[in-house]
C-alpha atoms as a PDB file:
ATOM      1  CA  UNK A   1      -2.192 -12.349  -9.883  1.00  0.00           C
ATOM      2  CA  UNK A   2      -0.204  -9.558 -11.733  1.00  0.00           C
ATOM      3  CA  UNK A   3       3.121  -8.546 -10.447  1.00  0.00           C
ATOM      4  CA  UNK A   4       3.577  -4.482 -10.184  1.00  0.00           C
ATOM      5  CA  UNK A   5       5.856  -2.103  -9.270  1.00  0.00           C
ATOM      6  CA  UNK A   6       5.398   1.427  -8.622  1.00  0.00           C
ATOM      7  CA  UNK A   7       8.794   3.882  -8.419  1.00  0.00           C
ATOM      8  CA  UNK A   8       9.190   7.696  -8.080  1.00  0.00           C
ATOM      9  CA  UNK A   9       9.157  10.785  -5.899  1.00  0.00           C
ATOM     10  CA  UNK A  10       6.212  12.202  -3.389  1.00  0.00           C
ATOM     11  CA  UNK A  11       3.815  11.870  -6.743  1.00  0.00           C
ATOM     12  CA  UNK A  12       4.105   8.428  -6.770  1.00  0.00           C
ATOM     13  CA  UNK A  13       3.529   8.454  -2.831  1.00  0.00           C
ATOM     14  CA  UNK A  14       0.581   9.823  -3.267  1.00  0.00           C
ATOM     15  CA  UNK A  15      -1.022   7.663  -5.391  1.00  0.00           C
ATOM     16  CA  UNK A  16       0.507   4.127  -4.354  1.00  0.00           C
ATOM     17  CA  UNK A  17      -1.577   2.909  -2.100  1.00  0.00           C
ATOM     18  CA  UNK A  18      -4.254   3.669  -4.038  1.00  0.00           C
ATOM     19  CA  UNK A  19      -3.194   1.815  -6.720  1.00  0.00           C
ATOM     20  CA  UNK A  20      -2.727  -0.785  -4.465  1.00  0.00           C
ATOM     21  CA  UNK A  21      -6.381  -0.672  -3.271  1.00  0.00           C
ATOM     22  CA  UNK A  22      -8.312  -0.371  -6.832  1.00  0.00           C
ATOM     23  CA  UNK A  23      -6.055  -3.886  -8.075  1.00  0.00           C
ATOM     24  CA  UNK A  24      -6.266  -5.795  -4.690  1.00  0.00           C
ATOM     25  CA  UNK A  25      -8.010  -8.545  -6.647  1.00  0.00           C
ATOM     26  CA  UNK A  26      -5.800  -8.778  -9.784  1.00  0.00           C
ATOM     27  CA  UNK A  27      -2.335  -7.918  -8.939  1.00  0.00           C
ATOM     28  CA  UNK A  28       0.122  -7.624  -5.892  1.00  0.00           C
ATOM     29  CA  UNK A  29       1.503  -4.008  -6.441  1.00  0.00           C
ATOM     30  CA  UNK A  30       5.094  -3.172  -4.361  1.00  0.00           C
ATOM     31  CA  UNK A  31       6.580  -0.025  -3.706  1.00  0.00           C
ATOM     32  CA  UNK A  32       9.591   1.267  -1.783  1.00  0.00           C
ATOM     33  CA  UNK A  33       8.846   3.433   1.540  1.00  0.00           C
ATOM     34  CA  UNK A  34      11.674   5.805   0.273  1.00  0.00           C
ATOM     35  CA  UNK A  35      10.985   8.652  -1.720  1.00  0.00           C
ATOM     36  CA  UNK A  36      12.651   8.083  -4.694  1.00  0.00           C
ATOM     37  CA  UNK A  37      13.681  11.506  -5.415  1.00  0.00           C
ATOM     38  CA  UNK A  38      16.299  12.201  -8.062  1.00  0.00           C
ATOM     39  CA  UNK A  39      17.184   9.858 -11.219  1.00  0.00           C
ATOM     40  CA  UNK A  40      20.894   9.656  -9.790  1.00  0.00           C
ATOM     41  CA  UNK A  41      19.414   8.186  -6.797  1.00  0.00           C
ATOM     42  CA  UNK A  42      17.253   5.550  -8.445  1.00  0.00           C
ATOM     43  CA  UNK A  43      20.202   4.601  -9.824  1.00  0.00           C
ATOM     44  CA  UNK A  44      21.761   4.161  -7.024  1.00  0.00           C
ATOM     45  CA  UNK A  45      19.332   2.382  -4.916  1.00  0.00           C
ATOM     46  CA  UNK A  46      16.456   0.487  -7.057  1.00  0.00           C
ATOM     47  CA  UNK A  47      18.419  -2.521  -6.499  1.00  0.00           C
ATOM     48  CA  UNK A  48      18.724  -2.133  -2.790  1.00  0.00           C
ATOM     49  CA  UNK A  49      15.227  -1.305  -2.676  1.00  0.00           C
ATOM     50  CA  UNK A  50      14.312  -4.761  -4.420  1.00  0.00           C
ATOM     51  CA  UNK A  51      16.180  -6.798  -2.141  1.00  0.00           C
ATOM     52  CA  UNK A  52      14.996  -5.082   0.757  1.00  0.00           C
ATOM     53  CA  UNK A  53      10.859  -5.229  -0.338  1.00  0.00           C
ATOM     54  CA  UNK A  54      11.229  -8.766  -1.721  1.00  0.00           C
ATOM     55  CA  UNK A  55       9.736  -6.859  -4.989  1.00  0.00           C
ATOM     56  CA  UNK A  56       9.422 -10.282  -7.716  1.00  0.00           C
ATOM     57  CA  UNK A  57      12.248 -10.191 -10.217  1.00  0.00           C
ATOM     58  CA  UNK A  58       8.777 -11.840 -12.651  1.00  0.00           C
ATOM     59  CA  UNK A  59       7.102  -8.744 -12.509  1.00  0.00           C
ATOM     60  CA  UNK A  60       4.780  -7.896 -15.135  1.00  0.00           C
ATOM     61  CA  UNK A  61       5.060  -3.765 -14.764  1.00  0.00           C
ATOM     62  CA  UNK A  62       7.559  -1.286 -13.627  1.00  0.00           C
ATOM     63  CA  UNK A  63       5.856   2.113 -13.251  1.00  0.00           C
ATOM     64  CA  UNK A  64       8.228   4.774 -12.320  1.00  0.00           C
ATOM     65  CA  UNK A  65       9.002   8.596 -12.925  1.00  0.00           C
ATOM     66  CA  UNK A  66      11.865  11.217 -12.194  1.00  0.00           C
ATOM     67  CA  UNK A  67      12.105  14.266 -12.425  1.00  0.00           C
ATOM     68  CA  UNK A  68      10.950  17.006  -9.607  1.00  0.00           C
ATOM     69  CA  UNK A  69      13.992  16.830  -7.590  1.00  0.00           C
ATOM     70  CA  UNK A  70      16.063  17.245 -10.643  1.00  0.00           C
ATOM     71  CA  UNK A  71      14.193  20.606 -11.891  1.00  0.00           C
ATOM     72  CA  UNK A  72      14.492  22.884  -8.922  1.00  0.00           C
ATOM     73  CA  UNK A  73      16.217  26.022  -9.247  1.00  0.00           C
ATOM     74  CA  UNK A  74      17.812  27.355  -6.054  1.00  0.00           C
ATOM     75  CA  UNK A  75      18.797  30.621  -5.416  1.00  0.00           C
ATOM     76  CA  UNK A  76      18.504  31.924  -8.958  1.00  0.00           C
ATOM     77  CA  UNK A  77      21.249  28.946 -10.292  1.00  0.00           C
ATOM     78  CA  UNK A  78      20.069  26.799 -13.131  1.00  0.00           C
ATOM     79  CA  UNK A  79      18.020  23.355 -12.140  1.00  0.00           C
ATOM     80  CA  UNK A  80      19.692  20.615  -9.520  1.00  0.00           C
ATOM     81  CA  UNK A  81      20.385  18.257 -12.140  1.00  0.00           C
ATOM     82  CA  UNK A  82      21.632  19.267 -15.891  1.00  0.00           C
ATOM     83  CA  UNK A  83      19.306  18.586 -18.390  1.00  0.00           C
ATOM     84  CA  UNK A  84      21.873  16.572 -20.227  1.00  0.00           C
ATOM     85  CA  UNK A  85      22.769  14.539 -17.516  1.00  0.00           C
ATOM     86  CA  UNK A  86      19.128  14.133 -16.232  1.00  0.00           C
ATOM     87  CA  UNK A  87      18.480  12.498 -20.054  1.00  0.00           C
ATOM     88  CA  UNK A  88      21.707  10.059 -19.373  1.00  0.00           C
ATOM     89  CA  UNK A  89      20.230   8.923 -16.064  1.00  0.00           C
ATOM     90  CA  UNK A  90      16.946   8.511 -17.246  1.00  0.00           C
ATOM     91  CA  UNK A  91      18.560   6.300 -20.243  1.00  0.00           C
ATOM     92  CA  UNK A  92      20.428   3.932 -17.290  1.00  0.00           C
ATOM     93  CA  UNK A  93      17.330   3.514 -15.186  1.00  0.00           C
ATOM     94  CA  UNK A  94      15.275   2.242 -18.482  1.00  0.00           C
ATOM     95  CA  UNK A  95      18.392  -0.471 -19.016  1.00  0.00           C
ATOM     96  CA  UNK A  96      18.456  -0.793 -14.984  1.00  0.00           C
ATOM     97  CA  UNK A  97      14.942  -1.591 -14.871  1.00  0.00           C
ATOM     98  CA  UNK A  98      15.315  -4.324 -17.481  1.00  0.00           C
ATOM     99  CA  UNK A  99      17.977  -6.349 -15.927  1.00  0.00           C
ATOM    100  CA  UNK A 100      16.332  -6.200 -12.353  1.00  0.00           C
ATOM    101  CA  UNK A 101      12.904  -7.011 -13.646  1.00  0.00           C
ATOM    102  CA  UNK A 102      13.720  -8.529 -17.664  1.00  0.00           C
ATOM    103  CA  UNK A 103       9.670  -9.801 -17.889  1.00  0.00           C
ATOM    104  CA  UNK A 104       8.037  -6.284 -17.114  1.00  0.00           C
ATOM    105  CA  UNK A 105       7.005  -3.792 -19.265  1.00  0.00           C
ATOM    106  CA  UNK A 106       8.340  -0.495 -18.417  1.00  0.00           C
ATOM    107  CA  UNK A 107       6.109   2.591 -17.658  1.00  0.00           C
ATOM    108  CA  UNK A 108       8.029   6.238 -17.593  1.00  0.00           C
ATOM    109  CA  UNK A 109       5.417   8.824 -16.062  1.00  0.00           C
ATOM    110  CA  UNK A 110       6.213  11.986 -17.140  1.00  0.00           C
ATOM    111  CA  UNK A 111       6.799  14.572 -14.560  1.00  0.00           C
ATOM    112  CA  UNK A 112       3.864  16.507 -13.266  1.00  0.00           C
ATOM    113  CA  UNK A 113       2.710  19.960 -13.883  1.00  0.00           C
ATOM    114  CA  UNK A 114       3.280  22.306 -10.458  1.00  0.00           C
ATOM    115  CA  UNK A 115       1.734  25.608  -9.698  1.00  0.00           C
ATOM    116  CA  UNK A 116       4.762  27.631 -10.350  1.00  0.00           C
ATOM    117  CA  UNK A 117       3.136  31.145  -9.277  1.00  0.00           C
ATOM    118  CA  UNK A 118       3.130  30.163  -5.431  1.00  0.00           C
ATOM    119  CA  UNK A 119       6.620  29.431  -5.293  1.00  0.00           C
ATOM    120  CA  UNK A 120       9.039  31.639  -3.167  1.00  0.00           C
ATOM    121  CA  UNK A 121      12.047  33.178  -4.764  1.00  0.00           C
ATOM    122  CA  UNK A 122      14.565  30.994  -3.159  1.00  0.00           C
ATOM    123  CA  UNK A 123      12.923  27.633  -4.455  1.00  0.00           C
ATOM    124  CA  UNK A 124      11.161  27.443  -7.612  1.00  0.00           C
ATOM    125  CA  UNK A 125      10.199  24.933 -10.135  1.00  0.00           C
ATOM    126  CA  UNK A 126       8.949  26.356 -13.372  1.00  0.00           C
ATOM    127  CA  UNK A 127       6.488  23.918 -15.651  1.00  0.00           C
ATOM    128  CA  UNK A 128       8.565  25.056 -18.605  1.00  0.00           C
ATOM    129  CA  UNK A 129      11.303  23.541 -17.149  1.00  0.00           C
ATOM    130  CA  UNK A 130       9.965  20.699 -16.399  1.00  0.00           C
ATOM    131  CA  UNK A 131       8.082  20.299 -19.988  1.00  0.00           C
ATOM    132  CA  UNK A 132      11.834  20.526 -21.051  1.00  0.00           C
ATOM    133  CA  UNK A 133      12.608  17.892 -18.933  1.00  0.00           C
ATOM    134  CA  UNK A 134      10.086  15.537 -19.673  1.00  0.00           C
ATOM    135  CA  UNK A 135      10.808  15.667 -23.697  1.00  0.00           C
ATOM    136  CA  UNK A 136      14.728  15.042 -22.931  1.00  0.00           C
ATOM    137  CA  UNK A 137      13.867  12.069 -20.952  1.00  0.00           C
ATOM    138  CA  UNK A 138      11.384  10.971 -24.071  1.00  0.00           C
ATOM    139  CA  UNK A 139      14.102  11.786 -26.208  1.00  0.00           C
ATOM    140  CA  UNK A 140      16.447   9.102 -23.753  1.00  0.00           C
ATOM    141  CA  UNK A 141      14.145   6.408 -24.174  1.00  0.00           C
ATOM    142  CA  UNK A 142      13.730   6.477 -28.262  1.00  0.00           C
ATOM    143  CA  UNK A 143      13.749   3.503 -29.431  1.00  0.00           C
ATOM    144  CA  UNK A 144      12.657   1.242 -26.299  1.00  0.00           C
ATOM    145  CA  UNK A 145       9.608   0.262 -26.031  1.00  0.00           C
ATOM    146  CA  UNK A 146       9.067   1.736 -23.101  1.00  0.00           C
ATOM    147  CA  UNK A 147       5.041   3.202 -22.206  1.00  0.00           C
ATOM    148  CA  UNK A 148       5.037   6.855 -21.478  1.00  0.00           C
ATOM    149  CA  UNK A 149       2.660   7.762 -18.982  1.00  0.00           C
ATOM    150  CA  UNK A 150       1.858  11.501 -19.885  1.00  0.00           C
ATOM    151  CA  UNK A 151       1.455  12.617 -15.954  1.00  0.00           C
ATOM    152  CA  UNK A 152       2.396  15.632 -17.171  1.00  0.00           C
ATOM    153  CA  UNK A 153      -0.915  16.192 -19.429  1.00  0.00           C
ATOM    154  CA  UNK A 154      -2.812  14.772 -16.404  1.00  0.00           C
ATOM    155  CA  UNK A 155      -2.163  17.243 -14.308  1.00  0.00           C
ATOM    156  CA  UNK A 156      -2.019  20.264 -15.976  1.00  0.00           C
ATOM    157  CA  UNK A 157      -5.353  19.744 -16.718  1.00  0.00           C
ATOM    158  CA  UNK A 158      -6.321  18.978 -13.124  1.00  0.00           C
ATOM    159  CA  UNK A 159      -8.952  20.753 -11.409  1.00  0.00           C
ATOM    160  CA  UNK A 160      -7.795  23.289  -8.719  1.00  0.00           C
ATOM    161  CA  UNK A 161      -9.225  20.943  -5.718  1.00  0.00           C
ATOM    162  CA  UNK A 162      -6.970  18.523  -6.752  1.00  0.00           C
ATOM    163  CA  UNK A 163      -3.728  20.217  -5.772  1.00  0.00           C
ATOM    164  CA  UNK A 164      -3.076  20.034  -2.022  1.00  0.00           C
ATOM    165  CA  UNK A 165      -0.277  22.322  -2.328  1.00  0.00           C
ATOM    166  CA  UNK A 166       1.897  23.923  -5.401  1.00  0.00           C
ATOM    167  CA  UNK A 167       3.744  20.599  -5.900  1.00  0.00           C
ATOM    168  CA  UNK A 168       1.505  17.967  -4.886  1.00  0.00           C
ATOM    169  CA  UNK A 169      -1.868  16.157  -5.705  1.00  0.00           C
ATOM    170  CA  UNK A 170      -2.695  14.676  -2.143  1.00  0.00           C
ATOM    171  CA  UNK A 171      -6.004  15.906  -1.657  1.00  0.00           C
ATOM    172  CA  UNK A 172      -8.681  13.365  -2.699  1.00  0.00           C
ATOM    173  CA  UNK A 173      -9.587  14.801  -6.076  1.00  0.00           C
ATOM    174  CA  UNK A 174      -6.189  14.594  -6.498  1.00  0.00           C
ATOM    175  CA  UNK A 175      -5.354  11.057  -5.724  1.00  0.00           C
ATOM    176  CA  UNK A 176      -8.365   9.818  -8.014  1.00  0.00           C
ATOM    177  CA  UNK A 177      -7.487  12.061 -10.621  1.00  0.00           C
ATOM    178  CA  UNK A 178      -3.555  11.234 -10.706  1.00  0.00           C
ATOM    179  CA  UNK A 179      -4.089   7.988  -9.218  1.00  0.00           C
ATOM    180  CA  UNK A 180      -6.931   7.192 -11.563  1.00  0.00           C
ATOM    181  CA  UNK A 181      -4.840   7.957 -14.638  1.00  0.00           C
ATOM    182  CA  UNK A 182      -1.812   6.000 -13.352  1.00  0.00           C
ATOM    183  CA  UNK A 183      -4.485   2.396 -12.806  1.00  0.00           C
ATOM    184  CA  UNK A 184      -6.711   3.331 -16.350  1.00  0.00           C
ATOM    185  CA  UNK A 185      -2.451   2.995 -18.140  1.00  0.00           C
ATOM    186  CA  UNK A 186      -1.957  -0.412 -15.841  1.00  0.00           C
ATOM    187  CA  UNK A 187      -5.000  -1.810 -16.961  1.00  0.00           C
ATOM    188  CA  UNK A 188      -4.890  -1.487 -20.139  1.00  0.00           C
ATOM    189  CA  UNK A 189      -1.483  -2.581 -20.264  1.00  0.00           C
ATOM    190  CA  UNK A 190      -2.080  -5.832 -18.193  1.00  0.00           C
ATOM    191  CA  UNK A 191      -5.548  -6.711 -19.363  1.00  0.00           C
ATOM    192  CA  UNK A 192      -6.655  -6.344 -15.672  1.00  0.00           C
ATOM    193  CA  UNK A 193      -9.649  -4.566 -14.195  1.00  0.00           C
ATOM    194  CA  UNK A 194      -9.153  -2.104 -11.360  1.00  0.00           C
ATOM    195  CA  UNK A 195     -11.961  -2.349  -8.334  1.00  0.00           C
ATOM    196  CA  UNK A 196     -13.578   1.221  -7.640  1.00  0.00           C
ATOM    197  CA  UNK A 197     -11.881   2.431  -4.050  1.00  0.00           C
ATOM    198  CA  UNK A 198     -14.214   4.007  -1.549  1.00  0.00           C
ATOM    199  CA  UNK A 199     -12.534   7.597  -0.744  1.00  0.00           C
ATOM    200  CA  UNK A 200     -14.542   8.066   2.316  1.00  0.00           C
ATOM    201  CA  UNK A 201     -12.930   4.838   3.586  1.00  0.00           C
ATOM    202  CA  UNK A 202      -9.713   5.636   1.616  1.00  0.00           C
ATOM    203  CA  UNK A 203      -6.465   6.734   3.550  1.00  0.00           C
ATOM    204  CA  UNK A 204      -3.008   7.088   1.893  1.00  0.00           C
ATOM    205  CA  UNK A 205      -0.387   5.794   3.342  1.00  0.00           C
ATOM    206  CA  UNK A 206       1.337   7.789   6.717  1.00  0.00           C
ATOM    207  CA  UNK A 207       4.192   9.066   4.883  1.00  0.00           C
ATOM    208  CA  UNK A 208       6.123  11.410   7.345  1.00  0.00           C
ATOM    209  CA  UNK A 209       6.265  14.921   5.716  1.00  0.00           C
ATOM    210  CA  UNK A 210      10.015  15.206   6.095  1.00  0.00           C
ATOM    211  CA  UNK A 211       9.863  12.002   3.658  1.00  0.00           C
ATOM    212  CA  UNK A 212       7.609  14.206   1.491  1.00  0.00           C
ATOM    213  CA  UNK A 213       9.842  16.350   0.901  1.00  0.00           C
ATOM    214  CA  UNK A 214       9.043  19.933  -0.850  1.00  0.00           C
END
């Protein structure tokens, strides 16, 4: 059996157990319960977070993205996280990954597209911002070989019944559509084939909505 890990914010948390599901017979796939939310706090917690799941330090794939707690801009002010600093982080996660898990390959999934128009004035996220975000974080991992997982491209393409709100892709067009992209990547990565998942007998895992997050 394949070793995988899957790391990020509500996106990932979305798609996980599905993931999970569609390589039941080819890989054990481990996740943390947290929402991983900014890079700075992947940074400060992966480690904690592999102790704590028992994740394999022989795993064959790290999956992980960044990036939608770091674009927000609040009250007018410029994003959470400086772009610059968001491209550092993104930089020390890559090298984190590697000495936590030194057999994997490393995934980066790009950030996803959001539906900018139904945000509220106080809270926003704006795709151009994030588009900026995800070609700094490219930019960071030059010269790795590190997979990018264009998430990004995914989901700006997405069909409106897979949104479930302006943020997320819950819904289940959405989870095959995000989810789907994320296993077709692992696959062909790992030489493994994924197992179709019944979505009328599908159910994502409980995640409290204050865990979701916005």
């Amino acid at each position: 059996m394949k070793k995988i890990i899957l790391i990020g914010d509500s996106i990932r948390m979305g798609y996980d157990k599905y993931v999970k599901e569609a390589f039941s017979e080819t890989a054990e796939v481990y996740y943390p319960a947290d929402n991983c939310r900014f890079a700075t706090y992947i940074i400060r917690f992966v480690h904690e977070w592999k102790k704590k799941g028992e994740w394999p330090e022989d795993a064959d794939l790290v999956h992980w993205n960044a990036g939608l707690w770091d674009v927000p801009e609040i009250m007018g002010d410029d994003p959470v996280t400086p772009i610059e600093h968001y491209a550092v982080q993104i930089a020390r996660i890559d090298r984190r990954l590697r000495e936590l898990f030194p057999k994997a390959k490393i995934v980066f999934a790009t950030s996803t597209a959001v539906e900018e128009e139904k945000f509220g004035p106080v809270f926003k996220r704006r795709n151009a911002t994030i588009e900026a975000f995800n070609a700094a974080a490219i930019k960071a991992l030059e010269g790795t070989d590190t997979v990018i997982d264009d998430l990004y491209a995914v989901t700006a393409a997405a069909p409106e019944g897979c949104h479930s709100d302006m943020t997320h892709y819950s819904t289940p067009a959405g989870i095959e559509h995000v989810g789907g992209a994320v296993i077709g990547l692992i696959s062909r990565e790992l030489g493994i084939e994924p197992k179709a998942v019944d979505m009328d007998t599908f159910y994502p895992e409980a995640y409290p909505k204050k865990v979701i997050g916005n």
